[in-house]
PDB file of N, CA and C in Angstrom:
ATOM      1  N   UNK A   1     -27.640 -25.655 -22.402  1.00  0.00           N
ATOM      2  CA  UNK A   1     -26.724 -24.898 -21.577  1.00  0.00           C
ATOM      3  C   UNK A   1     -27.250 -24.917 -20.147  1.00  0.00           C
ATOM      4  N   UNK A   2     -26.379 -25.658 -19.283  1.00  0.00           N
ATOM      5  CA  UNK A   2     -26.813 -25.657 -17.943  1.00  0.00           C
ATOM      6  C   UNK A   2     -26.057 -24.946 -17.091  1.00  0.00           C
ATOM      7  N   UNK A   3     -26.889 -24.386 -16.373  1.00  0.00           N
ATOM      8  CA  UNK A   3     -25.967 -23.089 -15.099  1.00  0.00           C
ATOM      9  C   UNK A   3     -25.934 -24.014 -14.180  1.00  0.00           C
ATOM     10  N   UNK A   4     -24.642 -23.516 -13.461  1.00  0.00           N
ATOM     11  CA  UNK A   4     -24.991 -25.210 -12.041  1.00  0.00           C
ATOM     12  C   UNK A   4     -24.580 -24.076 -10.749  1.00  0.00           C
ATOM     13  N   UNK A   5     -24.602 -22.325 -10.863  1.00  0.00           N
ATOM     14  CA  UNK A   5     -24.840 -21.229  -9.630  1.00  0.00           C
ATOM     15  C   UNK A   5     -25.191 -19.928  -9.959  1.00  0.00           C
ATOM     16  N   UNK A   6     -25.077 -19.379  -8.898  1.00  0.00           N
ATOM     17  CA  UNK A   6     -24.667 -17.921  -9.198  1.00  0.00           C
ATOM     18  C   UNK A   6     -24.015 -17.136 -10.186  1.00  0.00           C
ATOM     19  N   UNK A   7     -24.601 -16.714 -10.804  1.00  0.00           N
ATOM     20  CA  UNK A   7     -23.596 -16.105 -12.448  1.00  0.00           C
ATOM     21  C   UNK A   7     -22.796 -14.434 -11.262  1.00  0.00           C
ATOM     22  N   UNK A   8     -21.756 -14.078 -12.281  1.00  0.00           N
ATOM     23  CA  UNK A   8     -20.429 -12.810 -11.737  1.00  0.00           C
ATOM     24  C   UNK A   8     -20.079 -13.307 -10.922  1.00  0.00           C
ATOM     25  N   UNK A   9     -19.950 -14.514 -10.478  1.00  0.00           N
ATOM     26  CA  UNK A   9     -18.981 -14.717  -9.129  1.00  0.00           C
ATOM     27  C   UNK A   9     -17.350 -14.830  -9.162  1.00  0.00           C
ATOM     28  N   UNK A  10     -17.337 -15.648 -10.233  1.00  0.00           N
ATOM     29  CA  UNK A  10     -16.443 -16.534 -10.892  1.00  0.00           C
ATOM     30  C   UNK A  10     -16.176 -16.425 -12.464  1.00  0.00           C
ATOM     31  N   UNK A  11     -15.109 -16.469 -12.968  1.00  0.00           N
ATOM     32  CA  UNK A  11     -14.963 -16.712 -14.339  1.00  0.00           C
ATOM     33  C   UNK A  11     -13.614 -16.939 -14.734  1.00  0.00           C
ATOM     34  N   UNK A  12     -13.736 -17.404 -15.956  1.00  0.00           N
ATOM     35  CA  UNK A  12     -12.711 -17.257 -17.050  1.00  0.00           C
ATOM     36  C   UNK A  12     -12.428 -16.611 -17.986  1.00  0.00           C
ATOM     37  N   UNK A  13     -11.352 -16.139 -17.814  1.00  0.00           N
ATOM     38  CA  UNK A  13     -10.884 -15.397 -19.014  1.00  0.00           C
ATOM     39  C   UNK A  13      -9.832 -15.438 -19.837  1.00  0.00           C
ATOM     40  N   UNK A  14     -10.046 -15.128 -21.498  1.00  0.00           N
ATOM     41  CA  UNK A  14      -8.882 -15.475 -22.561  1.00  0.00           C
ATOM     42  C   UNK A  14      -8.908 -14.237 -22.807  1.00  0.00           C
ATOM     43  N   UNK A  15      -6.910 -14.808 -23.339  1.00  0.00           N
ATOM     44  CA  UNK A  15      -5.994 -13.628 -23.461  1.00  0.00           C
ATOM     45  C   UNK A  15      -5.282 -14.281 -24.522  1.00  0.00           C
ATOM     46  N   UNK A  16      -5.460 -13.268 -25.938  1.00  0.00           N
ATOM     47  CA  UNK A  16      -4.252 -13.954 -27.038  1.00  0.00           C
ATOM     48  C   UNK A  16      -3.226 -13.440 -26.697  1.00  0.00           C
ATOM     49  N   UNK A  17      -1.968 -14.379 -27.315  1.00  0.00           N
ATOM     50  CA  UNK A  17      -0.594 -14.337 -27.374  1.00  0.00           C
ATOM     51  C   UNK A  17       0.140 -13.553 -26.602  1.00  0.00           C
ATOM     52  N   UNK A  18      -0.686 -12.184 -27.166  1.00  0.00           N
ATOM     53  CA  UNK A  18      -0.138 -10.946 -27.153  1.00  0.00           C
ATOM     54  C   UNK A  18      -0.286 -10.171 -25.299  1.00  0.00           C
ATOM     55  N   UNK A  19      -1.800 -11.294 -24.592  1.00  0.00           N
ATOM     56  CA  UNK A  19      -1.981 -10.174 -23.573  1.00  0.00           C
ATOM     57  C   UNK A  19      -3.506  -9.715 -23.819  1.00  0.00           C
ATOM     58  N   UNK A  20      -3.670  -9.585 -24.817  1.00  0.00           N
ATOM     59  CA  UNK A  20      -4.767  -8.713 -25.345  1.00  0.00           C
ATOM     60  C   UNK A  20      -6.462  -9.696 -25.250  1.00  0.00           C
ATOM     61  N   UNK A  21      -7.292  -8.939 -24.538  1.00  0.00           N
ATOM     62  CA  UNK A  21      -8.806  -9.639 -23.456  1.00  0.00           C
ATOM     63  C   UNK A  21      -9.184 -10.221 -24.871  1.00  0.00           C
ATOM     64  N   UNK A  22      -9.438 -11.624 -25.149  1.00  0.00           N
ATOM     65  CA  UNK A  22     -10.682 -12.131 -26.137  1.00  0.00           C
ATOM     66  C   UNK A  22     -12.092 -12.320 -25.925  1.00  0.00           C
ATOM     67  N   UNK A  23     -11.831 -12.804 -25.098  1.00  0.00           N
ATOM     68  CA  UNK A  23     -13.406 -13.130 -24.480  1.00  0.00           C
ATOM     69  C   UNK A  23     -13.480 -13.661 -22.575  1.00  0.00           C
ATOM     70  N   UNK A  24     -14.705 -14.103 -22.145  1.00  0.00           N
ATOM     71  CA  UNK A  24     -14.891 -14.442 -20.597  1.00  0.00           C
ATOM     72  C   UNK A  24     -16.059 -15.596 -20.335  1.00  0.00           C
ATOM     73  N   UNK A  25     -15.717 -16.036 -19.664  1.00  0.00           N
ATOM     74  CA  UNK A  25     -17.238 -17.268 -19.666  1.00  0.00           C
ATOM     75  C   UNK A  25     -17.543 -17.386 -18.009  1.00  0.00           C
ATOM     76  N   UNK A  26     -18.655 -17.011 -17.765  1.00  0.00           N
ATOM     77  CA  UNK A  26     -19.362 -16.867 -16.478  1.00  0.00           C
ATOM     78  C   UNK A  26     -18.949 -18.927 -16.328  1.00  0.00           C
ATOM     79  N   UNK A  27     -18.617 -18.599 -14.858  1.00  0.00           N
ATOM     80  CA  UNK A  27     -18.287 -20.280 -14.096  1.00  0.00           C
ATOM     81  C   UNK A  27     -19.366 -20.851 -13.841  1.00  0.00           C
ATOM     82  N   UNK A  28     -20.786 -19.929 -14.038  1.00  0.00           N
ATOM     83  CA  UNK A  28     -22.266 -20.295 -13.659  1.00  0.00           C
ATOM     84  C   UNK A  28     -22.302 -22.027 -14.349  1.00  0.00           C
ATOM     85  N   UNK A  29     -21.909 -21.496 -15.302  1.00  0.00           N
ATOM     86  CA  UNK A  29     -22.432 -22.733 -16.683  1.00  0.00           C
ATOM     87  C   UNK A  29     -21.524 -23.930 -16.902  1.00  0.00           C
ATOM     88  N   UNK A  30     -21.990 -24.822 -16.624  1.00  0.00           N
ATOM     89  CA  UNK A  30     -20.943 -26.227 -16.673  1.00  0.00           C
ATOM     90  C   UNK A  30     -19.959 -26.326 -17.424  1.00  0.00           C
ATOM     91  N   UNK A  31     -20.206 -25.374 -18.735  1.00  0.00           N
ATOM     92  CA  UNK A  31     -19.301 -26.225 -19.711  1.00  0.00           C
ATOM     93  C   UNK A  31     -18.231 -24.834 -20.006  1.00  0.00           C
ATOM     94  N   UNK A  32     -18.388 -23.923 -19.110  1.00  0.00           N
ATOM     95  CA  UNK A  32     -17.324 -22.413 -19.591  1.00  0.00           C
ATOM     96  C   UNK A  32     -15.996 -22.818 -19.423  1.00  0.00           C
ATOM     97  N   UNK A  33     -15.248 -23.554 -18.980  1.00  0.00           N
ATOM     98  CA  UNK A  33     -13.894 -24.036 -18.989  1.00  0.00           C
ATOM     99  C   UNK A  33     -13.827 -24.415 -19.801  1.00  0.00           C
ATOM    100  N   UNK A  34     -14.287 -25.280 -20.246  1.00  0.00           N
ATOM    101  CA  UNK A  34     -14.106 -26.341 -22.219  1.00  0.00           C
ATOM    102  C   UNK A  34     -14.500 -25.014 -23.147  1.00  0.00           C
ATOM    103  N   UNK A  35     -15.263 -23.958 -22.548  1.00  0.00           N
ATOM    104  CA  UNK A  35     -15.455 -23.153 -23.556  1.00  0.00           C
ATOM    105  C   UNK A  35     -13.958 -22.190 -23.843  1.00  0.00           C
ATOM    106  N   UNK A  36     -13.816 -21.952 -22.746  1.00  0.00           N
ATOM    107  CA  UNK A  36     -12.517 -21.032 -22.346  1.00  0.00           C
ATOM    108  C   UNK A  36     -11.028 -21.722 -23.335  1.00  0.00           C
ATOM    109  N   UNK A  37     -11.136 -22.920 -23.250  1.00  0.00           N
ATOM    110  CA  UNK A  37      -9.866 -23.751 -23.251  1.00  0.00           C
ATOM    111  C   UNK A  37      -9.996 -23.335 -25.222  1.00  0.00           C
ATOM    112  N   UNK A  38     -11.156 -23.829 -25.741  1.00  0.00           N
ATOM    113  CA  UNK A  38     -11.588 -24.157 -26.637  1.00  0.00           C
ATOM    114  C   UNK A  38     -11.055 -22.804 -27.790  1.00  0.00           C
ATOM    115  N   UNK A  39     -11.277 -21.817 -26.726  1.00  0.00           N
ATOM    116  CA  UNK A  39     -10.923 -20.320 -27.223  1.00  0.00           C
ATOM    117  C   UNK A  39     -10.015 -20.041 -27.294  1.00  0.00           C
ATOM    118  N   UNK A  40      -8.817 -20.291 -26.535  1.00  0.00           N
ATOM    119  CA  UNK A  40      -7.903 -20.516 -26.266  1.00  0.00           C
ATOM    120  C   UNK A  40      -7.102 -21.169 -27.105  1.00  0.00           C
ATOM    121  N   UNK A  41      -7.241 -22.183 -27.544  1.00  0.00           N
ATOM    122  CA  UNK A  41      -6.212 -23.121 -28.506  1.00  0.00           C
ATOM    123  C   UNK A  41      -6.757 -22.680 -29.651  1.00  0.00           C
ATOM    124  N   UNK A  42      -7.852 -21.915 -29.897  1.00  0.00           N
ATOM    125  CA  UNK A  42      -8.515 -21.839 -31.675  1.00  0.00           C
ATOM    126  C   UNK A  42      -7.014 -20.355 -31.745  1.00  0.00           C
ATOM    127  N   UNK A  43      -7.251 -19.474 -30.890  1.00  0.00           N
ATOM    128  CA  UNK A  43      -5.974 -18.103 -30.817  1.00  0.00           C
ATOM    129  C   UNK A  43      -4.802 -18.336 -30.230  1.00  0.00           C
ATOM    130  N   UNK A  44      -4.403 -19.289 -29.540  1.00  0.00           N
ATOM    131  CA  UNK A  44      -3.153 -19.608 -29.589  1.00  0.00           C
ATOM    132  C   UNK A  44      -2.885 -18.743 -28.241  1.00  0.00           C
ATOM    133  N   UNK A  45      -3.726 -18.751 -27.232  1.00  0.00           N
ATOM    134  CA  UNK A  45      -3.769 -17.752 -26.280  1.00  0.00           C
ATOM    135  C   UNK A  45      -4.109 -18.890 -24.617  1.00  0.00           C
ATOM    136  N   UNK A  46      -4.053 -18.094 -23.641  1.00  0.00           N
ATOM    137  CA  UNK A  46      -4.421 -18.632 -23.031  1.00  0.00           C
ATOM    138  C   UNK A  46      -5.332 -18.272 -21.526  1.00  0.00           C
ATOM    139  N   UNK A  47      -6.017 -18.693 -20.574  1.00  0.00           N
ATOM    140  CA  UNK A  47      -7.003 -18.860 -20.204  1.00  0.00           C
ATOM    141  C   UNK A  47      -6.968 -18.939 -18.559  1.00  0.00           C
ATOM    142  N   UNK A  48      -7.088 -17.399 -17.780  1.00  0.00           N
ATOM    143  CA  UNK A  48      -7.355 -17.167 -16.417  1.00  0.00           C
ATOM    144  C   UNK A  48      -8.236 -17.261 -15.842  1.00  0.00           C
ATOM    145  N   UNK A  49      -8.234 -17.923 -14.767  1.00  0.00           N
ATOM    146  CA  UNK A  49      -9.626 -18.084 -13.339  1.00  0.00           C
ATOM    147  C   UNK A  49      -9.404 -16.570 -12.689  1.00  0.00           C
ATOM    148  N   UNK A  50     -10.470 -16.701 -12.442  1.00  0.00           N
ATOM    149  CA  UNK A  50     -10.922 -15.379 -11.601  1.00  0.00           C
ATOM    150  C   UNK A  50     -12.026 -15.203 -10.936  1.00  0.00           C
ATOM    151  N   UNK A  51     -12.521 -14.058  -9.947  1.00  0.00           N
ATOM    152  CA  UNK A  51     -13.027 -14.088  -9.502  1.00  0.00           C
ATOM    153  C   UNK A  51     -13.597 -12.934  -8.709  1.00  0.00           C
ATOM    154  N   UNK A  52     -14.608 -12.702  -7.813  1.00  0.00           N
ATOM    155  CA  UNK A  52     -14.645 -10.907  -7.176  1.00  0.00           C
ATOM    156  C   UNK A  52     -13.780 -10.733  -6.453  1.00  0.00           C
ATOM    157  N   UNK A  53     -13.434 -11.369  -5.509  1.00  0.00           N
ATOM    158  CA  UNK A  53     -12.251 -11.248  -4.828  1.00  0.00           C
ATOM    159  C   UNK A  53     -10.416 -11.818  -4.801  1.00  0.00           C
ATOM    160  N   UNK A  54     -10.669 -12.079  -6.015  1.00  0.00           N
ATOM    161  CA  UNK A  54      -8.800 -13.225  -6.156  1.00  0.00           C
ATOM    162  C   UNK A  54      -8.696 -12.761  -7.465  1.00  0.00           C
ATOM    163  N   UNK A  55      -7.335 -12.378  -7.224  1.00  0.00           N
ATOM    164  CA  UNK A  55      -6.460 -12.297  -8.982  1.00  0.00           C
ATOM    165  C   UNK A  55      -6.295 -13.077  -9.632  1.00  0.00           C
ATOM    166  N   UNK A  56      -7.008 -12.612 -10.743  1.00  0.00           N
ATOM    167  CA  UNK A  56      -6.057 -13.820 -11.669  1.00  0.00           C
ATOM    168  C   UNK A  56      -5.390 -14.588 -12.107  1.00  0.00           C
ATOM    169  N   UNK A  57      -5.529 -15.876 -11.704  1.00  0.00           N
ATOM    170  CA  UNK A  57      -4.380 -16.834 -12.092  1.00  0.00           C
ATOM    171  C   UNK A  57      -4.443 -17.679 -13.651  1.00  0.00           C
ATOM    172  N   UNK A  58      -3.810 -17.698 -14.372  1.00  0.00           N
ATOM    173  CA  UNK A  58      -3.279 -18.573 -15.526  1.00  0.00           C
ATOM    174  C   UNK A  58      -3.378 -19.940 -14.881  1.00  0.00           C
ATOM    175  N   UNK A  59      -4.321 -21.237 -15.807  1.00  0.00           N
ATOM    176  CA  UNK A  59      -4.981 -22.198 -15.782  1.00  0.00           C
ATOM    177  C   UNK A  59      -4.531 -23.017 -17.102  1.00  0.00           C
ATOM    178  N   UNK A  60      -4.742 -22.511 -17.759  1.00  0.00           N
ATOM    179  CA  UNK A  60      -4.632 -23.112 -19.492  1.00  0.00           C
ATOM    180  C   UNK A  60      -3.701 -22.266 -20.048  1.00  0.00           C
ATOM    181  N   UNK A  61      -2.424 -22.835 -20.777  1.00  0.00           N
ATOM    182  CA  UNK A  61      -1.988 -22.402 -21.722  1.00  0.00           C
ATOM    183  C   UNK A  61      -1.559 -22.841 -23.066  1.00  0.00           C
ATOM    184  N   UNK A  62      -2.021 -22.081 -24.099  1.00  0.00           N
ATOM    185  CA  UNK A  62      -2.162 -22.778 -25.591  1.00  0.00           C
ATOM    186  C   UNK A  62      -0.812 -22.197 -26.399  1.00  0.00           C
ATOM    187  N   UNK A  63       0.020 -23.040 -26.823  1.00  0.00           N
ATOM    188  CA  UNK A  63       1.004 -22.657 -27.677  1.00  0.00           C
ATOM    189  C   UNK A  63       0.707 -22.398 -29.076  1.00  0.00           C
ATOM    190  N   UNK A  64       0.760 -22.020 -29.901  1.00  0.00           N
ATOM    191  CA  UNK A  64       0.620 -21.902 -31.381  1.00  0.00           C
ATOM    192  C   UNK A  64       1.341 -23.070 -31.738  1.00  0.00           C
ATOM    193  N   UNK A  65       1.411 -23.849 -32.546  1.00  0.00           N
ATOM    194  CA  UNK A  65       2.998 -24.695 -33.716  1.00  0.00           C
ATOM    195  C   UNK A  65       3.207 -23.758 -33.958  1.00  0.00           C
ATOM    196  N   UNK A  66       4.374 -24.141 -34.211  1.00  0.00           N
ATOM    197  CA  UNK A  66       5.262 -22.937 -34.764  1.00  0.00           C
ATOM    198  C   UNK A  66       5.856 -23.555 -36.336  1.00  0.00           C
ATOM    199  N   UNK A  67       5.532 -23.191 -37.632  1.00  0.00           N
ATOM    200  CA  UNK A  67       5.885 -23.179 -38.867  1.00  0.00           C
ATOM    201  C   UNK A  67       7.643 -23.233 -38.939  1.00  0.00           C
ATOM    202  N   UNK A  68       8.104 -24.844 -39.396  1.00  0.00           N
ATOM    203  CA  UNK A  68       9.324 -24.410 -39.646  1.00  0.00           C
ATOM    204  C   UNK A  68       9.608 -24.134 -41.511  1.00  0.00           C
TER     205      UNK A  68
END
């Protein structure tokens, strides 16, 4: 696991379906986007940048299939 800055500056964050916080991955670490994404498509949810000063924007979004 490699940090490539400053950890709390920056991050990502997942949100299932619903809205509802799953988890966050500090931007410190090279690989927290693939982690984010990863989280993301396992819940069918999807995956905001952020930061100390900027709102949240939606980056990744994971659809469920949908069962016919």
């Amino acid at each position: 696991m490699k940090k490539k800055g400053q950890g709390g500056v920056s991050w990502y964050s997942v949100y299932n379906h619903k809205g509802d916080h799953q988890a966050s991955y500090d931007k410190c670490f090279e690989d927290a986007y693939s982690w984010a994404v990863d989280c993301a498509k396992h819940i069918g949810g999807y995956v905001c940048e952020a930061g100390k000063d900027q709102e949240e924007k939606v980056i990744f979004e994971s659809i469920p299939n949908k069962k016919k």
